[in-house]
N, C-alpha and C. Protein backbone atom coordinates (compact mmCIF):
# COMPACT_ATOMS: atom_id res chain seq x y z
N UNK A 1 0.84 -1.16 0.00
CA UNK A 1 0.00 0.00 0.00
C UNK A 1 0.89 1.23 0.00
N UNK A 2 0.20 2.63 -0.38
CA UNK A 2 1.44 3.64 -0.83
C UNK A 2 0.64 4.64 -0.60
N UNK A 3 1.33 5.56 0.03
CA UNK A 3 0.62 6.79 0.35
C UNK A 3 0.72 7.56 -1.03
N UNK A 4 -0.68 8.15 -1.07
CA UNK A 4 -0.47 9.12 -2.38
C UNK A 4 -0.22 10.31 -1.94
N UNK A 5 1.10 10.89 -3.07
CA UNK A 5 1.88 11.86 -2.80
C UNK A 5 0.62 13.09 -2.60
N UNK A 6 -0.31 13.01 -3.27
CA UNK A 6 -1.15 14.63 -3.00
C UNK A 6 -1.78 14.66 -1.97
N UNK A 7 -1.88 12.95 -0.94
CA UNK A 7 -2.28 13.52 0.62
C UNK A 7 -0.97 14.48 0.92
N UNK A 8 0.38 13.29 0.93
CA UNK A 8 1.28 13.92 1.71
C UNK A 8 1.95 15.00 1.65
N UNK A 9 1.36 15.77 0.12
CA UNK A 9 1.71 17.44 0.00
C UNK A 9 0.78 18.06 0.45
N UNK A 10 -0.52 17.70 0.80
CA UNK A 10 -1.38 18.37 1.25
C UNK A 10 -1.36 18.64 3.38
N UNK A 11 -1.12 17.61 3.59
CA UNK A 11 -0.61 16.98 4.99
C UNK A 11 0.85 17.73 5.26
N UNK A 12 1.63 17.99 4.54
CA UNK A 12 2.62 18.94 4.90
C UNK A 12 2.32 20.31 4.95
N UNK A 13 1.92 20.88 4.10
CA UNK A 13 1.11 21.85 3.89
C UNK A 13 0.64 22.48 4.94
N UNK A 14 -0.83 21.40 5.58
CA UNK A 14 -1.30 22.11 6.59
C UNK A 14 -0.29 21.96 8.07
N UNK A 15 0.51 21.40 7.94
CA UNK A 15 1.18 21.17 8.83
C UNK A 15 2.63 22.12 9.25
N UNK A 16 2.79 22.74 8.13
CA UNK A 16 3.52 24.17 7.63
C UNK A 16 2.57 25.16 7.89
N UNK A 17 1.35 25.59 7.45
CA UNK A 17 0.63 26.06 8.00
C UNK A 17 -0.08 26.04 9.48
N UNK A 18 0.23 25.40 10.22
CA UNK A 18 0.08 25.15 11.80
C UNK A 18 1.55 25.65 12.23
N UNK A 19 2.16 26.10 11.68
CA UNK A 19 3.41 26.89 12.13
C UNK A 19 4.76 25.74 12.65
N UNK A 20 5.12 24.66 12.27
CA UNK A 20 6.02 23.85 12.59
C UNK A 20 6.95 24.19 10.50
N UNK A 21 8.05 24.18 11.25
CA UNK A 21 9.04 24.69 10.30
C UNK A 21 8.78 23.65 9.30
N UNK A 22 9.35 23.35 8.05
CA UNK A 22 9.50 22.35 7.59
C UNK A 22 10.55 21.71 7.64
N UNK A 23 11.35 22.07 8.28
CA UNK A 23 12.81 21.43 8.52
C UNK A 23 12.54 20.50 9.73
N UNK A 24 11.77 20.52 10.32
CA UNK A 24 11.39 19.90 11.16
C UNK A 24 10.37 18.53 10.62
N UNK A 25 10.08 19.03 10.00
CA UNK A 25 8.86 17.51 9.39
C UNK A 25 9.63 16.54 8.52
N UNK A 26 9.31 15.13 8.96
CA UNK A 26 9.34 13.97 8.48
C UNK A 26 8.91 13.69 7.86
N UNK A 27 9.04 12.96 6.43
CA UNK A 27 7.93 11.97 5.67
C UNK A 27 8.70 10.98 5.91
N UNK A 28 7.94 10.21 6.15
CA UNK A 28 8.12 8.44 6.70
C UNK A 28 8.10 7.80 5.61
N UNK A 29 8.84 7.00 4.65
CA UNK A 29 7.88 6.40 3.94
C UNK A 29 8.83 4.65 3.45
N UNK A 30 7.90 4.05 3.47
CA UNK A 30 8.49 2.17 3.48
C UNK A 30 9.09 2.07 1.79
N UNK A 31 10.13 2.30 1.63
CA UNK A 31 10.21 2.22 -0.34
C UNK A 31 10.65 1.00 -0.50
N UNK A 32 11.07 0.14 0.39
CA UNK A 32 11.13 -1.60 0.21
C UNK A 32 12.35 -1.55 -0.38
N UNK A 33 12.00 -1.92 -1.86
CA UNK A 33 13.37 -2.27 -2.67
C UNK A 33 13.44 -1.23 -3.74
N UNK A 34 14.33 -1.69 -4.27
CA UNK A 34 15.52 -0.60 -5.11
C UNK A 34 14.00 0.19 -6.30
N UNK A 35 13.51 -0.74 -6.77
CA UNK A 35 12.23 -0.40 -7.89
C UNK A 35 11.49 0.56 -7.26
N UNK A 36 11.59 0.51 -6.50
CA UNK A 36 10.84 1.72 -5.59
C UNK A 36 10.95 3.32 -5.45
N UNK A 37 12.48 3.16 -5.69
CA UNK A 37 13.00 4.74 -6.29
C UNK A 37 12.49 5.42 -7.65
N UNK A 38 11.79 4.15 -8.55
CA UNK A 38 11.52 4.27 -9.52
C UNK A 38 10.19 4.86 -9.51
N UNK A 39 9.73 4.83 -8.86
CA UNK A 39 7.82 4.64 -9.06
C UNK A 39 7.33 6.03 -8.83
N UNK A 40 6.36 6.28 -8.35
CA UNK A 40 5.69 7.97 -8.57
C UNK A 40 5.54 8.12 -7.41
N UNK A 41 5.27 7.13 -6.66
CA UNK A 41 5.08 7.61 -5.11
C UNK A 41 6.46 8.24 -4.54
N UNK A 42 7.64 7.78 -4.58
CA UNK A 42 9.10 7.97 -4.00
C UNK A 42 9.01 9.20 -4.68
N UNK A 43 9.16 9.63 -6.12
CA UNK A 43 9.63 10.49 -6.90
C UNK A 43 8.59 11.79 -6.01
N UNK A 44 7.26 11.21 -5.62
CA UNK A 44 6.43 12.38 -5.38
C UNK A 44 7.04 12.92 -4.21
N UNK A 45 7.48 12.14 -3.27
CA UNK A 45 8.07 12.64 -1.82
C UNK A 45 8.93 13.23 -1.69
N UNK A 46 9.98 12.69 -3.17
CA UNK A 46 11.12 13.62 -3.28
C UNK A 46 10.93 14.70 -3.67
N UNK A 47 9.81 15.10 -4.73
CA UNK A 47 9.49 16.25 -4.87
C UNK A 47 9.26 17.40 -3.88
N UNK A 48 7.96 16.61 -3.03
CA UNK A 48 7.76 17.15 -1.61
C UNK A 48 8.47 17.55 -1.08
N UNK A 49 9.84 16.23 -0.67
CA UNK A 49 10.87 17.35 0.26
C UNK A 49 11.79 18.05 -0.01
N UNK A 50 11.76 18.43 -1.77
CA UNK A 50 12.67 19.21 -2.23
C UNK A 50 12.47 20.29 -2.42
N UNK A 51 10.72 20.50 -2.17
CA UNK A 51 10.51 21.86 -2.58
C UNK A 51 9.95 22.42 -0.89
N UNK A 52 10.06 21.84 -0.13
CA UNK A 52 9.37 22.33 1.41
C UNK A 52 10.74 22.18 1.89
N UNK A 53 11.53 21.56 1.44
CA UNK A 53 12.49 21.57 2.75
C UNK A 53 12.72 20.33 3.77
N UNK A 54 11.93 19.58 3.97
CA UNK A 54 11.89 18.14 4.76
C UNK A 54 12.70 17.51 4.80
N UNK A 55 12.70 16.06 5.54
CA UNK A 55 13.57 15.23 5.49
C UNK A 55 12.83 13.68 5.28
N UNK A 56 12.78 13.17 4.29
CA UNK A 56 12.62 11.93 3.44
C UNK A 56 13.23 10.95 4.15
N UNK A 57 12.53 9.64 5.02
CA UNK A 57 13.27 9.02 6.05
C UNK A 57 12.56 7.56 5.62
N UNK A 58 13.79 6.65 4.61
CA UNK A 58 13.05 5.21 4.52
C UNK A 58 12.89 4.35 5.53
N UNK A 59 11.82 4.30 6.11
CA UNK A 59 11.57 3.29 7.32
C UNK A 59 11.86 1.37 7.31
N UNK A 60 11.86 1.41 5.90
CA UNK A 60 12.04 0.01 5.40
C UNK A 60 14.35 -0.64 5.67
N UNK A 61 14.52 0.40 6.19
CA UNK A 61 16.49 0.53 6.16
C UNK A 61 16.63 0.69 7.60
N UNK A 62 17.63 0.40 8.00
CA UNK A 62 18.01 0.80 9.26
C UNK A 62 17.45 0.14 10.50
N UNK A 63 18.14 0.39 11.40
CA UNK A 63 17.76 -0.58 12.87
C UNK A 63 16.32 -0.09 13.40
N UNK A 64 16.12 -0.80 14.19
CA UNK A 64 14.84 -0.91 15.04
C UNK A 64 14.77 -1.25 16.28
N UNK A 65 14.55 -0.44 17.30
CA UNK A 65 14.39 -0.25 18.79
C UNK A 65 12.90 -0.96 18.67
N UNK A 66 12.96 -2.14 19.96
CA UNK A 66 11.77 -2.60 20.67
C UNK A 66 11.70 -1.93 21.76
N UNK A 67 10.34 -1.09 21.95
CA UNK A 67 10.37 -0.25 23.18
C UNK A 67 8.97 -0.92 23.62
N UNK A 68 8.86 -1.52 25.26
CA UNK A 68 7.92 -1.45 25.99
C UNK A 68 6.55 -0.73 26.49
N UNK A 69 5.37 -0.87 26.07
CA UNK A 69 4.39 0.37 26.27
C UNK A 69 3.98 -0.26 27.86
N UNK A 70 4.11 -1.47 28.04
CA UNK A 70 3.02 -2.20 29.09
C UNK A 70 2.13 -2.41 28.54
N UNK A 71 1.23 -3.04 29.69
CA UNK A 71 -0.27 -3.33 29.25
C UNK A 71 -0.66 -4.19 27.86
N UNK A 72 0.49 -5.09 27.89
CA UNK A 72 0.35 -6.32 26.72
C UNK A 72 -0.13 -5.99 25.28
N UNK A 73 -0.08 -4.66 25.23
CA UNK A 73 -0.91 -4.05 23.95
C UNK A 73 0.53 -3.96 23.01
């Protein structure tokens, strides 16, 4: 499943507009494998954070902390 890029320009947006810098905002996004750089969704995010300023963070790379909430949930 793939977020479409015109929520997540729209979702930055208002979220720039709620007064948080854009240097500060994240797009999260899972690009899996290499084909993925290819596709419209990646290209759209890159767009996104090239023209706001953001930081483009593949969640699908890199380590992973297990953190405890309690309550077996």
């Amino acid at each position: 499943m793939w977020s479409h890029r015109a929520v997540v320009r729209v979702v930055t947006e208002l979220i720039i507009d709620a007064g948080v810098s854009a240097g500060d905002i994240i797009i999260a996004e899972s690009l899996g494998s290499y084909d993925s750089f290819r596709n419209s969704v990646y290209q759209g995010c890159m767009d996104i954070k090239n023209y706001y300023g953001c930081e483009l963070m593949d969640i699908s790379k890199g380590s992973f902390v297990e953190i405890s909430i309690g309550g077996g949930y």
